[in-house]
Protein backbone atom coordinates (compact mmCIF):
# COMPACT_ATOMS: atom_id res chain seq x y z
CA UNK A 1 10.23 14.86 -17.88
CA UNK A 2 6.60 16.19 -18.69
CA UNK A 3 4.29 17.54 -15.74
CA UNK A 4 1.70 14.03 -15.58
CA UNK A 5 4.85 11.80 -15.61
CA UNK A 6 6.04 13.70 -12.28
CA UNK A 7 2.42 11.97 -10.90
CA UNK A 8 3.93 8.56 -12.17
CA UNK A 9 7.08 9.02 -10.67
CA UNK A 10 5.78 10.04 -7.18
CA UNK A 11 3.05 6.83 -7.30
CA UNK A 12 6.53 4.26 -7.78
CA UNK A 13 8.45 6.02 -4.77
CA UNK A 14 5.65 5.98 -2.26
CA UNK A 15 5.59 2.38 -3.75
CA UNK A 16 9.21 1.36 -3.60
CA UNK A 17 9.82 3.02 0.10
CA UNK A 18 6.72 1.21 1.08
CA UNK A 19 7.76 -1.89 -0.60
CA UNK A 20 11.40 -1.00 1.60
CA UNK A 21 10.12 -0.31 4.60
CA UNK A 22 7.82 -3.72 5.59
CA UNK A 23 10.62 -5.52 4.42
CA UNK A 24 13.01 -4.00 6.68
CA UNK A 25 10.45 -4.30 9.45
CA UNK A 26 9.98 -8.34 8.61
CA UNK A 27 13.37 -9.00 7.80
CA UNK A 28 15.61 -6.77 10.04
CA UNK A 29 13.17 -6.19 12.98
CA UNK A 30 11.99 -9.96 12.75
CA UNK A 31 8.20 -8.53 12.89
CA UNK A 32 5.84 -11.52 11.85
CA UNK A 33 3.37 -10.12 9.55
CA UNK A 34 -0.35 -10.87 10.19
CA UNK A 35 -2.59 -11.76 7.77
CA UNK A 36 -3.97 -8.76 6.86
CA UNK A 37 -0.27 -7.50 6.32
CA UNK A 38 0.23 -10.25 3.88
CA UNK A 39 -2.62 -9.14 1.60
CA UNK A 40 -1.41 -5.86 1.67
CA UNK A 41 1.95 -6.58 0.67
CA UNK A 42 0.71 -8.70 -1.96
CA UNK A 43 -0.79 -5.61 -3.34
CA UNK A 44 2.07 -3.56 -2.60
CA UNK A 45 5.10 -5.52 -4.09
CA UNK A 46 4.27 -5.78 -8.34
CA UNK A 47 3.16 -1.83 -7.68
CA UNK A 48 6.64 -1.24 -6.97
CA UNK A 49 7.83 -2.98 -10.08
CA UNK A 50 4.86 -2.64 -12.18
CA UNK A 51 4.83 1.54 -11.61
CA UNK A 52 8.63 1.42 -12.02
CA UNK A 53 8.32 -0.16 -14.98
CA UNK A 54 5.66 1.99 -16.48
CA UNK A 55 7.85 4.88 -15.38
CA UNK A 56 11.20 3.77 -17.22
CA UNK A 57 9.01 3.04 -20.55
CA UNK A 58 6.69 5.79 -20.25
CA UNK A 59 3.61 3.96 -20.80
CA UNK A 60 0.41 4.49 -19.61
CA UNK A 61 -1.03 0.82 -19.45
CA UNK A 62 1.25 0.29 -16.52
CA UNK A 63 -0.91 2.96 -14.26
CA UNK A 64 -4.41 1.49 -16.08
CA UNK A 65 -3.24 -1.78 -14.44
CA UNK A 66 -1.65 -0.48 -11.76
CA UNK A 67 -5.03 1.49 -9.74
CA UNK A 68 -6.94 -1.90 -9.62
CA UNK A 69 -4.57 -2.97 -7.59
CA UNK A 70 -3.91 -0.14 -5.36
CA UNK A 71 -7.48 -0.09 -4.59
CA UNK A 72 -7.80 -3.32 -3.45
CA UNK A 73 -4.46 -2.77 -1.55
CA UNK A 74 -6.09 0.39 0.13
CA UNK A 75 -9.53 -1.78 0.71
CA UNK A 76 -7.29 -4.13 2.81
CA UNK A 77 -5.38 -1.74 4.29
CA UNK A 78 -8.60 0.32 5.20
CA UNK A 79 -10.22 -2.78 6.92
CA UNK A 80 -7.10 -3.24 8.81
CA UNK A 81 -7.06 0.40 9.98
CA UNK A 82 -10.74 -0.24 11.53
CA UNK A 83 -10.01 -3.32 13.15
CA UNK A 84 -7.19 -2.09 14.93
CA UNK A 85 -9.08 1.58 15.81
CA UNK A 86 -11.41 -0.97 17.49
CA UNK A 87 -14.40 -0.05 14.73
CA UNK A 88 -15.04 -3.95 13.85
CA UNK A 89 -16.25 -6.43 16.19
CA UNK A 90 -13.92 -9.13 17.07
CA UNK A 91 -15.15 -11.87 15.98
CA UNK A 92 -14.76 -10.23 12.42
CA UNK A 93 -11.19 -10.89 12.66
CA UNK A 94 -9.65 -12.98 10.02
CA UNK A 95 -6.67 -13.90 11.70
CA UNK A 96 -6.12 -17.22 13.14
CA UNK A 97 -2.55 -18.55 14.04
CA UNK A 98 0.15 -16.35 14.03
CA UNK A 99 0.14 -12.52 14.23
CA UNK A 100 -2.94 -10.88 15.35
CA UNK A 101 -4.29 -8.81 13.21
CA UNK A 102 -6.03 -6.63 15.71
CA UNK A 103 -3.16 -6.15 18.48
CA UNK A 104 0.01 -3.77 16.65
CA UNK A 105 3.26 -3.75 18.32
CA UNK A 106 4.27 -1.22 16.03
CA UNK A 107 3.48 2.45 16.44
CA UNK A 108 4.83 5.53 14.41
CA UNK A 109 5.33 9.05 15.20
CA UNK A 110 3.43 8.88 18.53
CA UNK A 111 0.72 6.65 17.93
CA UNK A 112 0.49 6.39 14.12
CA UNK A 113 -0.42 2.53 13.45
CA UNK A 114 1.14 0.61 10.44
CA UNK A 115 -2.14 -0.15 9.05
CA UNK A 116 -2.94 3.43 8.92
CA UNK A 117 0.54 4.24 6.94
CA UNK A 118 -0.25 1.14 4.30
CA UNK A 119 -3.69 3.03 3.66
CA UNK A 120 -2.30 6.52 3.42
CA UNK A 121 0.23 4.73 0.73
CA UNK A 122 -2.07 3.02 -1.22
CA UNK A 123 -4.60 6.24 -1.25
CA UNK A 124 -1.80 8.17 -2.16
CA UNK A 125 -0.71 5.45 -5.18
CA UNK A 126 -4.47 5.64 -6.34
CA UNK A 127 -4.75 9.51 -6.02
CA UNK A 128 -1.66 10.17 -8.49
CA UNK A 129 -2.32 7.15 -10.55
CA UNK A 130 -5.72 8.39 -11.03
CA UNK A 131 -4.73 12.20 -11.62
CA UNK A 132 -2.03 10.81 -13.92
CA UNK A 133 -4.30 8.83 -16.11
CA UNK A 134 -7.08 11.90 -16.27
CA UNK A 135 -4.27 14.03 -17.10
CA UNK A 136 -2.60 11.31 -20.45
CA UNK A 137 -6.20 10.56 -21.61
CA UNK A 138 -6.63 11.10 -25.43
């Protein structure tokens, strides 16, 4: 395995134990996902096949189409982090029925929110996606 591929490989586990973990939370804990979460895993779920596939095949085109996504994934996720730090107004919520977007049940290692772990995810996806496609270019 060659050094930028390690950057590849690292990108499709952050992906896949993401990918693990809100479904375990959903589907184990019974957590119903707010809106916001839905976006995010809509990001989140073809990066763990998409960057697993790219992976297995070695090719590149799978992390060019690969970042768009995990930046749109981290946009969400960022937006999500504000509104539950309290940054955003209220009324900028776009949750209606269901799970509120601004009110977590969920904290992690004293306090960490599960917004702020999807963004630190998806930066970390686009960081090593990034790195690995500066490092392949011809």
């Amino acid at each position: 395995m060659n050094r930028p591929s390690v950057l590849l490989l690292v990108a499709w586990l952050i992906a896949v134990v993401s990918t693990g973990s809100v479904l375990f939370i959903g589907e184990v804990m019974g957590m119903i996902p707010c809106v916001l979460c839905w976006y995010q895993r809509i990001a989140m779920f073809p990066l763990a096949l998409m960057l697993g596939m790219a992976f297995y095949s070695e090719d590149r085109r799978g992390a060019v189409y690969a970042l768009p996504l995990a930046l749109v994934g981290a946009a969400f996720a960022g937006y999500h982090s504000l509104l539950v730090a309290g940054l955003i107004p209220k009324a900028w919520i776009p949750c209606g029925a269901g799970a509120s977007c601004a009110d977590q049940k969920l904290n992690f290692f004293y306090g960490i929110e599960l917004p702020w772990l999807s963004l630190a995810a998806f930066v970390a996806i686009a960081i090593s996606l990034s790195l690995y496609l500066r490092r392949t270019s011809k």
